[in-house]
PDB file of N, CA and C in Angstrom:
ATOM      1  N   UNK A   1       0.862  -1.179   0.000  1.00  0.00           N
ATOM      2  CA  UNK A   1       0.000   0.000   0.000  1.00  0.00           C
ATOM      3  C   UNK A   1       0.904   1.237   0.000  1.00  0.00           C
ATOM      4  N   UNK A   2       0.563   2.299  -1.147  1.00  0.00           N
ATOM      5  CA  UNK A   2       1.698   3.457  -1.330  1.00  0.00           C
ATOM      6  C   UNK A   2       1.226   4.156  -0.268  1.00  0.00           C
ATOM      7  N   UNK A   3       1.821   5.204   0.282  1.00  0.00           N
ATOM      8  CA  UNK A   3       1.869   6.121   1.386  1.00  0.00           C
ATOM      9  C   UNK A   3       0.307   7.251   0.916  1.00  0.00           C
ATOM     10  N   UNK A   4       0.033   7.338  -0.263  1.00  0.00           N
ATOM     11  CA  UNK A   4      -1.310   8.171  -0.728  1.00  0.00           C
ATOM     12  C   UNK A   4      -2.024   7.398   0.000  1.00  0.00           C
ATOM     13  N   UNK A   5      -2.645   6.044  -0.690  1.00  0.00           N
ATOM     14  CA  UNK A   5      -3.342   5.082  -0.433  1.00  0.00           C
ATOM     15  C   UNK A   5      -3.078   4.783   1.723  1.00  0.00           C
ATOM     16  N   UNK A   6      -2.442   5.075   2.280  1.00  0.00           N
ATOM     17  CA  UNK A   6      -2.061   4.836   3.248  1.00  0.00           C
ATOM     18  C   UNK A   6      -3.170   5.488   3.901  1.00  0.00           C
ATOM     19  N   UNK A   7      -3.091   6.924   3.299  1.00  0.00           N
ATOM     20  CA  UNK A   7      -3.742   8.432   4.071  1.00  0.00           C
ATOM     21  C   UNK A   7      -5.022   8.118   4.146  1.00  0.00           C
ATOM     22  N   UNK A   8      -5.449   7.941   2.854  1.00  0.00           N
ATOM     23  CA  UNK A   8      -7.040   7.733   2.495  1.00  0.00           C
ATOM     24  C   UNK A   8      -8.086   6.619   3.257  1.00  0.00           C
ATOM     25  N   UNK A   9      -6.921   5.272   3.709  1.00  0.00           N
ATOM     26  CA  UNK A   9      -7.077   4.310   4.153  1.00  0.00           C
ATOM     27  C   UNK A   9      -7.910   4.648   5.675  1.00  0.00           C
ATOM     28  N   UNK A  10      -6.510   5.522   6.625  1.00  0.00           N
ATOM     29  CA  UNK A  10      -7.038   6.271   7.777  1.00  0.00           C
ATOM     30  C   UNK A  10      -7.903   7.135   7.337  1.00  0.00           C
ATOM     31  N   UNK A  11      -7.867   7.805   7.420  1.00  0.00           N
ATOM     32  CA  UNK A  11      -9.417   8.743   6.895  1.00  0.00           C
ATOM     33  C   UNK A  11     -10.561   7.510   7.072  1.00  0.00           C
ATOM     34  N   UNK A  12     -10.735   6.760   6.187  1.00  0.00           N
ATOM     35  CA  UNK A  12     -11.930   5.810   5.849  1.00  0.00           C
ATOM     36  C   UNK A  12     -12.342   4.718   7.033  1.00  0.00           C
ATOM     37  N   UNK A  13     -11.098   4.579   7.224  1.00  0.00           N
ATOM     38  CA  UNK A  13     -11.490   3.483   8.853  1.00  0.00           C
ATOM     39  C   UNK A  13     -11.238   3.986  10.042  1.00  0.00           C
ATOM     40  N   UNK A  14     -12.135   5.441  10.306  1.00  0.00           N
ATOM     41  CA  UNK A  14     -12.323   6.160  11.612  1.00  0.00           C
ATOM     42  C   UNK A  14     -13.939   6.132  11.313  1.00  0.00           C
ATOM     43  N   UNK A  15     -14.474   6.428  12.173  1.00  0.00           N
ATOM     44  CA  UNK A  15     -16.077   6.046  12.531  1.00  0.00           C
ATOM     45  C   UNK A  15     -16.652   7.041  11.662  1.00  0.00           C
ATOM     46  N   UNK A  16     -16.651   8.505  11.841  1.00  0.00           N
ATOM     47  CA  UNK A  16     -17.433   9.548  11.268  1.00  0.00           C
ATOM     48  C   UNK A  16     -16.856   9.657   9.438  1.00  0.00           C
ATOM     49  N   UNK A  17     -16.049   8.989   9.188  1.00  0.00           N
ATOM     50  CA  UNK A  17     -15.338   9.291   7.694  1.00  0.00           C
ATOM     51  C   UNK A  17     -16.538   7.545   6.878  1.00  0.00           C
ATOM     52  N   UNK A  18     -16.304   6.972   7.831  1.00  0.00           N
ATOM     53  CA  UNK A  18     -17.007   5.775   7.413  1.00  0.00           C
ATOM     54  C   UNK A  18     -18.347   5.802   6.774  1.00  0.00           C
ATOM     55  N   UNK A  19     -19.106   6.323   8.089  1.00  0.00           N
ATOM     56  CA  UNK A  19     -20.722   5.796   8.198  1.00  0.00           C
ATOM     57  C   UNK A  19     -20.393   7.497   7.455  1.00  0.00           C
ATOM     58  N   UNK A  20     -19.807   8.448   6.940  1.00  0.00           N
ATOM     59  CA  UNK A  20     -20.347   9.375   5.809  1.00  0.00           C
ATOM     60  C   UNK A  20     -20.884   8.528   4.574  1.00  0.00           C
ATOM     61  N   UNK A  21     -19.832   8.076   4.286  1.00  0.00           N
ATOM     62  CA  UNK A  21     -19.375   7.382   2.765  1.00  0.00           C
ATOM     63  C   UNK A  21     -21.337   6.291   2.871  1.00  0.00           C
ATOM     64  N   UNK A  22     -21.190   5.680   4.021  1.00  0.00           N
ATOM     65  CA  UNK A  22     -22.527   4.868   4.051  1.00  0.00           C
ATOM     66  C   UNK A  22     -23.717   5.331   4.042  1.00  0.00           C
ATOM     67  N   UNK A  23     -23.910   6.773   4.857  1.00  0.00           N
ATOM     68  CA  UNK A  23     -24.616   7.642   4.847  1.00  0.00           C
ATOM     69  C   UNK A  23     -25.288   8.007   3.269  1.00  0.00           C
ATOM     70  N   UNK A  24     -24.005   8.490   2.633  1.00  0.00           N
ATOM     71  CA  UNK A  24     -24.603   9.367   1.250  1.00  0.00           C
ATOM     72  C   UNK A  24     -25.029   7.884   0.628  1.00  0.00           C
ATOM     73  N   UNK A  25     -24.645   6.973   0.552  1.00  0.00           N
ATOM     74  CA  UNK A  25     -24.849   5.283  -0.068  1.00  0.00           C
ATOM     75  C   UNK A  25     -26.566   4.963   0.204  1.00  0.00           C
ATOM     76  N   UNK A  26     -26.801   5.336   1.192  1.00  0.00           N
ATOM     77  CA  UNK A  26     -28.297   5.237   1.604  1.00  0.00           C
ATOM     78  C   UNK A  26     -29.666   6.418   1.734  1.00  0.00           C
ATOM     79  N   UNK A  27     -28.415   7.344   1.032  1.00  0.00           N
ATOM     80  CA  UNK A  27     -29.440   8.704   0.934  1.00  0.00           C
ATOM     81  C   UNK A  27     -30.648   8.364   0.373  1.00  0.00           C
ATOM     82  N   UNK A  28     -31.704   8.652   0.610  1.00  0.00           N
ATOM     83  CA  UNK A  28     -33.350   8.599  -0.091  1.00  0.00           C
ATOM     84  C   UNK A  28     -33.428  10.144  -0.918  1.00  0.00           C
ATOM     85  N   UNK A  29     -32.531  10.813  -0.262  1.00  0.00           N
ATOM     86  CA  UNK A  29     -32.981  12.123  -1.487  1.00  0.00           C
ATOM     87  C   UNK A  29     -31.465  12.780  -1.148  1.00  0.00           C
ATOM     88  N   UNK A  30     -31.648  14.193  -1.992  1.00  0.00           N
ATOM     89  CA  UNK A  30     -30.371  14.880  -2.008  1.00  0.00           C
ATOM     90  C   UNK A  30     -29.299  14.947  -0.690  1.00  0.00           C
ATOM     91  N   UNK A  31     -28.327  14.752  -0.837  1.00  0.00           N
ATOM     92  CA  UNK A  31     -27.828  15.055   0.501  1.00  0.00           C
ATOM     93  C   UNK A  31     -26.444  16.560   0.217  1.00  0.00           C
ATOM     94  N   UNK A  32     -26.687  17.139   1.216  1.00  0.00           N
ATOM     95  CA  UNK A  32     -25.881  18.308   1.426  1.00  0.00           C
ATOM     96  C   UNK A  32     -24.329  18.122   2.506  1.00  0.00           C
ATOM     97  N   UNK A  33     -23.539  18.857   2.512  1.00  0.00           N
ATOM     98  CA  UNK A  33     -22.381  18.334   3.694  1.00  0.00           C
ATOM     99  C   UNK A  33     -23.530  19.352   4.951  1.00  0.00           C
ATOM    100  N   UNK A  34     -24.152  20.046   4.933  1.00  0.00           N
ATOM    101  CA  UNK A  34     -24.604  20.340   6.448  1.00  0.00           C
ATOM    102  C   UNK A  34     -25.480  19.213   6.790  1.00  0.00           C
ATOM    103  N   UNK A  35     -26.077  18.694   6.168  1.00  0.00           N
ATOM    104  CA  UNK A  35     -27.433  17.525   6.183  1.00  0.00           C
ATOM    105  C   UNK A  35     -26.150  16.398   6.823  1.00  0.00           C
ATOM    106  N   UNK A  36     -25.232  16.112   6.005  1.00  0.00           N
ATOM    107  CA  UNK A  36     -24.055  15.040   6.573  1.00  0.00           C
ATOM    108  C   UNK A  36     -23.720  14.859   7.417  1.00  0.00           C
ATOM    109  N   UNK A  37     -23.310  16.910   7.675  1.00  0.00           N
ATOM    110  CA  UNK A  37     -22.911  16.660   9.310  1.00  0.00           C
ATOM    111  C   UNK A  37     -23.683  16.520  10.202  1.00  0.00           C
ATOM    112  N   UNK A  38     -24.776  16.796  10.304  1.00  0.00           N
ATOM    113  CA  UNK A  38     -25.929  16.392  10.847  1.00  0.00           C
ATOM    114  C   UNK A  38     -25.918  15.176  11.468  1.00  0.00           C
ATOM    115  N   UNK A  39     -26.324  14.318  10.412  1.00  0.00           N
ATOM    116  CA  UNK A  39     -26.391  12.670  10.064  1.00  0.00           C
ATOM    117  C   UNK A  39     -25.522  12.157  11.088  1.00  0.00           C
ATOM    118  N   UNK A  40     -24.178  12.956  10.878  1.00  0.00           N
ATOM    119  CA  UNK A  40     -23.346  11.796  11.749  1.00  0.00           C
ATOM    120  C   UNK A  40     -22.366  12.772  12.684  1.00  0.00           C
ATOM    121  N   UNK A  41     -23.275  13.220  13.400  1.00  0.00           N
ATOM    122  CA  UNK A  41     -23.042  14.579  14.525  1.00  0.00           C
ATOM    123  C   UNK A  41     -21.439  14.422  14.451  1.00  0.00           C
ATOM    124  N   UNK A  42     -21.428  15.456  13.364  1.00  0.00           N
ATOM    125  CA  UNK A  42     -19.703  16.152  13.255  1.00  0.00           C
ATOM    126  C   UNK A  42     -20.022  17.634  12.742  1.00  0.00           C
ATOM    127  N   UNK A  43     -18.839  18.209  13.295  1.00  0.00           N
ATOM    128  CA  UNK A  43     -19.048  19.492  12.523  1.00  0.00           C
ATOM    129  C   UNK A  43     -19.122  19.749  11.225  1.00  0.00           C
ATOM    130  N   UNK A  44     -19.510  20.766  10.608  1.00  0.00           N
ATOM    131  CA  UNK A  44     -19.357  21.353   9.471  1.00  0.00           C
ATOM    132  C   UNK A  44     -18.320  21.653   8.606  1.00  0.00           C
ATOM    133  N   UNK A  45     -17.244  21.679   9.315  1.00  0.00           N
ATOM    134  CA  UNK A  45     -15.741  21.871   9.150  1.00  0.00           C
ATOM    135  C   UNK A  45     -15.357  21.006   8.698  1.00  0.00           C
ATOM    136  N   UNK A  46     -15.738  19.585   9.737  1.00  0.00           N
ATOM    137  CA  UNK A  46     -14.876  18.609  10.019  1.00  0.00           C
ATOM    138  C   UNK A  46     -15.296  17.560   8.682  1.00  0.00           C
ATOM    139  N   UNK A  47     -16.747  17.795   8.279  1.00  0.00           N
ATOM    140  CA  UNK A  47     -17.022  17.233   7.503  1.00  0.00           C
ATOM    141  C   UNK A  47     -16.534  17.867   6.104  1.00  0.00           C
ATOM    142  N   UNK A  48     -16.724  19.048   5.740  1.00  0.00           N
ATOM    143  CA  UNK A  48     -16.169  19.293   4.350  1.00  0.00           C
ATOM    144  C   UNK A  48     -14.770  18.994   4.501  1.00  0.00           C
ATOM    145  N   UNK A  49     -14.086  19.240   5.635  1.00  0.00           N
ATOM    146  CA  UNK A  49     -12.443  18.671   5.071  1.00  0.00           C
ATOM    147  C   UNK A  49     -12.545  17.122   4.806  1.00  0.00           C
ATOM    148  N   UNK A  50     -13.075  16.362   5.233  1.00  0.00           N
ATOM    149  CA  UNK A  50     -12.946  14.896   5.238  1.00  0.00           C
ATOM    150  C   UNK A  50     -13.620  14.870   3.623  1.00  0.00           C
ATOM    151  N   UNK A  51     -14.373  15.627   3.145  1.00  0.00           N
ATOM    152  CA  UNK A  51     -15.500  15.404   1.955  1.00  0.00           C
ATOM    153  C   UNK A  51     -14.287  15.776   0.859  1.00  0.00           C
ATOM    154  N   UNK A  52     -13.606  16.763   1.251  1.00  0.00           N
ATOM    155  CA  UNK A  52     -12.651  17.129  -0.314  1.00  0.00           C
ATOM    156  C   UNK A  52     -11.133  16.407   0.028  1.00  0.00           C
ATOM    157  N   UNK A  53     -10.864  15.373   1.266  1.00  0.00           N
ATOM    158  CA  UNK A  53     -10.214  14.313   1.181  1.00  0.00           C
ATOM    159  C   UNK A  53     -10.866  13.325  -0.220  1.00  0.00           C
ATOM    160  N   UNK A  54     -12.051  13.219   0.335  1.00  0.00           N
ATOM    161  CA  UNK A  54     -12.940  12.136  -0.631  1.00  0.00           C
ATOM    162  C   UNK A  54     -12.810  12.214  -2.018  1.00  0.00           C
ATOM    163  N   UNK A  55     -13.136  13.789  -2.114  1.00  0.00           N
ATOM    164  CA  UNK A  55     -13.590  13.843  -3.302  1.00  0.00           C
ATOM    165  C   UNK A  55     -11.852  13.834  -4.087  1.00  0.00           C
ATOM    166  N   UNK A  56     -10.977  14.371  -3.525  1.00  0.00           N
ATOM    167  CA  UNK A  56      -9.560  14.105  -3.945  1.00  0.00           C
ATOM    168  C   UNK A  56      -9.485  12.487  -4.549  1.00  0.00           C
ATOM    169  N   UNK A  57      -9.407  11.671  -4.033  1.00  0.00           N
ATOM    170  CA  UNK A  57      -9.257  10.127  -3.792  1.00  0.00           C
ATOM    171  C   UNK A  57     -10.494   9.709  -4.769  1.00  0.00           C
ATOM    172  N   UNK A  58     -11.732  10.526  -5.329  1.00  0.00           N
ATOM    173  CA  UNK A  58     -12.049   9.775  -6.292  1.00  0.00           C
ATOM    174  C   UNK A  58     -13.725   9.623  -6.011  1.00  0.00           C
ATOM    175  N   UNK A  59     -13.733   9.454  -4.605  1.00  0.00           N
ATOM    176  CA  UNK A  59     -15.133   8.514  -4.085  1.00  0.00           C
ATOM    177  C   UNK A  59     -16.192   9.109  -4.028  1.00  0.00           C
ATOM    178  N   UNK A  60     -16.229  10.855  -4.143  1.00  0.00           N
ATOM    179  CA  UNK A  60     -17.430  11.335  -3.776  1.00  0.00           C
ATOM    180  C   UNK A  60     -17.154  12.611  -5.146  1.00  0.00           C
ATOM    181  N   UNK A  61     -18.363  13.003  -5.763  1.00  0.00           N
ATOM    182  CA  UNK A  61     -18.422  14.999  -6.584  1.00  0.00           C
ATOM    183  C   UNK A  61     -19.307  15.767  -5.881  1.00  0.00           C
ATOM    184  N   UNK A  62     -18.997  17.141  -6.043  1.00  0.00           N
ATOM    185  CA  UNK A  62     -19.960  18.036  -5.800  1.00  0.00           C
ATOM    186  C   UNK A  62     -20.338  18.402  -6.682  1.00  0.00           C
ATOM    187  N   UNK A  63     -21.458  18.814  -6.393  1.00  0.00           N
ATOM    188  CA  UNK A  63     -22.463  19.278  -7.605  1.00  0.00           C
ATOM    189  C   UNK A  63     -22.716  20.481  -6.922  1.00  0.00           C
ATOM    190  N   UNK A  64     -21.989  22.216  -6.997  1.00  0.00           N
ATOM    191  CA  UNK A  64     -22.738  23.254  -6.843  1.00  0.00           C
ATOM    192  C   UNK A  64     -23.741  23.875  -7.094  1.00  0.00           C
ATOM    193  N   UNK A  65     -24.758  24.006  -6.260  1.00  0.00           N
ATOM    194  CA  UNK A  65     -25.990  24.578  -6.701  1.00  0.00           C
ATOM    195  C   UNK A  65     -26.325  25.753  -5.763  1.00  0.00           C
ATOM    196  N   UNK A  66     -25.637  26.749  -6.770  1.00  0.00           N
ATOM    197  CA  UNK A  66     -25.744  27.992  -5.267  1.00  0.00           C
ATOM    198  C   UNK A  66     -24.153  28.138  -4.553  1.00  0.00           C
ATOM    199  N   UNK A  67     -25.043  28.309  -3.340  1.00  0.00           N
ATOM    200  CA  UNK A  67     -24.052  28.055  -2.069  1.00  0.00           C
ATOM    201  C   UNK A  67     -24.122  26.661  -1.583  1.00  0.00           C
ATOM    202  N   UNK A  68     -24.887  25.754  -1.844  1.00  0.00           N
ATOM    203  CA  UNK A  68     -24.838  24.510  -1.204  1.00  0.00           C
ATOM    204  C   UNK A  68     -24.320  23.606  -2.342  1.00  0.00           C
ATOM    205  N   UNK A  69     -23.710  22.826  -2.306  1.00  0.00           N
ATOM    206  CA  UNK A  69     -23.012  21.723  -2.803  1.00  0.00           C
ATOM    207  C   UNK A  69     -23.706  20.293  -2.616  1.00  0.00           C
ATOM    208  N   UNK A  70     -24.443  19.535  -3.711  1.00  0.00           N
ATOM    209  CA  UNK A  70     -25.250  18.421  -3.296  1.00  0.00           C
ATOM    210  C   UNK A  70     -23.598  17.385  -3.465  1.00  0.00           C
ATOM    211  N   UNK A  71     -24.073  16.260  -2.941  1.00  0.00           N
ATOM    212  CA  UNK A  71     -23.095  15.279  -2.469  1.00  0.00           C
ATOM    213  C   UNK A  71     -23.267  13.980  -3.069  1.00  0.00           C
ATOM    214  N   UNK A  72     -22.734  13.493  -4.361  1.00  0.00           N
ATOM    215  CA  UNK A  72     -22.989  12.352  -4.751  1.00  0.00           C
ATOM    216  C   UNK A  72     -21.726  11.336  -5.124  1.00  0.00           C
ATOM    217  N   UNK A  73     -22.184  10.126  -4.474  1.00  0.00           N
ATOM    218  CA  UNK A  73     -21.299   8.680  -4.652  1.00  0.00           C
ATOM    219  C   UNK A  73     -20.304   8.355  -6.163  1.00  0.00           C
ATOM    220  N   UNK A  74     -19.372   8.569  -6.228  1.00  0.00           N
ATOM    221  CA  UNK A  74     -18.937   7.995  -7.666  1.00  0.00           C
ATOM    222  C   UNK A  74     -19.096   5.902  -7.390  1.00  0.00           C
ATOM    223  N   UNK A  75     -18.734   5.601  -8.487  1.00  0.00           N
ATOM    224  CA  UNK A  75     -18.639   4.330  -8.501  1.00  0.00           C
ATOM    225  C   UNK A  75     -18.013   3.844  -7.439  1.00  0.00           C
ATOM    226  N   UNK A  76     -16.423   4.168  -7.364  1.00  0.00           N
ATOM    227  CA  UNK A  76     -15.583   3.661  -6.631  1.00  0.00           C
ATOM    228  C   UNK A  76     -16.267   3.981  -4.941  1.00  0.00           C
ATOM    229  N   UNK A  77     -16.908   5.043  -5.218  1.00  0.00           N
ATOM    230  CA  UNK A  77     -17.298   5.744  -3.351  1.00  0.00           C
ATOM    231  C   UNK A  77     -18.052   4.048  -3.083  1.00  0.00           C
ATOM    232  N   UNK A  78     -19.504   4.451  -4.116  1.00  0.00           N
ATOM    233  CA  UNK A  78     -20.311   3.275  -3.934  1.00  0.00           C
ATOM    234  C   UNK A  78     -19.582   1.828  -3.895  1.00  0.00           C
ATOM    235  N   UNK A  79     -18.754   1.361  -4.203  1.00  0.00           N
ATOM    236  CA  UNK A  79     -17.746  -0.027  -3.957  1.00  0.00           C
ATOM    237  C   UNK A  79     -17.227  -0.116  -2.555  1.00  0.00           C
ATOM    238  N   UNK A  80     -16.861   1.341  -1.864  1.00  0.00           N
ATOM    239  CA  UNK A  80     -16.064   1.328  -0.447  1.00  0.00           C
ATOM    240  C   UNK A  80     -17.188   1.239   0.369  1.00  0.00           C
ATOM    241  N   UNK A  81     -18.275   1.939  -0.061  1.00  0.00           N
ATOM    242  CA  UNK A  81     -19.658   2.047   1.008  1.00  0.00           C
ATOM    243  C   UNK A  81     -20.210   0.830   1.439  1.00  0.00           C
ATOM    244  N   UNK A  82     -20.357   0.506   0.102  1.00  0.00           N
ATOM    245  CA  UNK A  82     -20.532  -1.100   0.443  1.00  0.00           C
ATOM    246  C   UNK A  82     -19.699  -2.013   1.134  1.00  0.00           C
ATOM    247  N   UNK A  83     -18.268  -2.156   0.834  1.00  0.00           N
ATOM    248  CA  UNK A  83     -17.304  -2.691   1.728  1.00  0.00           C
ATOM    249  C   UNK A  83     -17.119  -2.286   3.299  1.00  0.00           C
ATOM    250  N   UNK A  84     -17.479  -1.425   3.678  1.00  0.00           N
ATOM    251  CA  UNK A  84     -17.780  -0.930   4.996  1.00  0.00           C
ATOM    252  C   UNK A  84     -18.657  -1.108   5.260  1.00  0.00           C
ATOM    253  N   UNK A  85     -20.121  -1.736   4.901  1.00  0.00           N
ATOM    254  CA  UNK A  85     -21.029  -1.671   5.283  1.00  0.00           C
ATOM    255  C   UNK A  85     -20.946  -3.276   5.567  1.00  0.00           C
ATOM    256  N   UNK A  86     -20.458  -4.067   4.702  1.00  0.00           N
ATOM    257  CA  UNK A  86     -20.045  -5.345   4.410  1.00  0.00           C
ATOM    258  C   UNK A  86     -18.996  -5.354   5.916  1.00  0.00           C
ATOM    259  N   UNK A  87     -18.126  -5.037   6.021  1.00  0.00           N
ATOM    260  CA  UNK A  87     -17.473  -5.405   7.240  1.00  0.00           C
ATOM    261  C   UNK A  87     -18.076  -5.325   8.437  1.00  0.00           C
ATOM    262  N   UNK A  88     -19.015  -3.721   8.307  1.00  0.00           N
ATOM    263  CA  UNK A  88     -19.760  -3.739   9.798  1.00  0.00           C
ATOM    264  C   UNK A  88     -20.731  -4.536  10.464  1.00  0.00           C
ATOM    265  N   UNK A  89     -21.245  -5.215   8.828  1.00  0.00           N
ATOM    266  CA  UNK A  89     -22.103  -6.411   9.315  1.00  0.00           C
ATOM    267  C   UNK A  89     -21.439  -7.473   9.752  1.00  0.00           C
ATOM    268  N   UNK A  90     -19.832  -7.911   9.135  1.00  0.00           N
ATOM    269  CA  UNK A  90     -19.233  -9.208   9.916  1.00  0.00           C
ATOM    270  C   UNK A  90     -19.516  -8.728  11.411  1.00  0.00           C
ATOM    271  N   UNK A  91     -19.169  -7.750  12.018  1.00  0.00           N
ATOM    272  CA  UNK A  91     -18.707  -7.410  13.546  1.00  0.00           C
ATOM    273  C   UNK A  91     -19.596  -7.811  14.305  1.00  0.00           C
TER     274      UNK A  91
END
């Protein structure tokens, strides 16, 4: 595993970076990063930095509309969401 792949790795297997990625995976309608942080009581901050980790690495786009930014899964996001969701059920 290269040292990029290292970073992204942490990021993804801490609790609130996780159940995001699972979060937007199970959205029923648009989701926003304030709606996110919401979802998975983190700040606002804490969540857009972790979101343009994401979106760096591939897994998540924004879609600007306005001032709010809707939040949607790329392929690869949707493959990890599932794999985390897949592990949390082994536990």
């Amino acid at each position: 595993m290269g040292l990029k792949n290292k970073k992204i790795f942490k990021i993804l297997f801490r609790e609130k970076p996780a159940m995001m990625l699972v979060e937007l995976r199970n959205a029923k309608s648009e989701v926003y990063a304030s709606s996110l942080a919401k979802n998975v009581d983190c700040t606002y901050s804490h969540v857009v930095k972790i979101l343009q980790e994401m979106q760096r690495e591939g897994l998540i786009d924004f879609d600007k509309q306005g001032r709010l930014k809707l939040l949607t899964l790329t392929q690869k996001g949707e493959d990890v969401a599932n794999a985390i969701d897949c592990v949390r059920g082994a536990l």
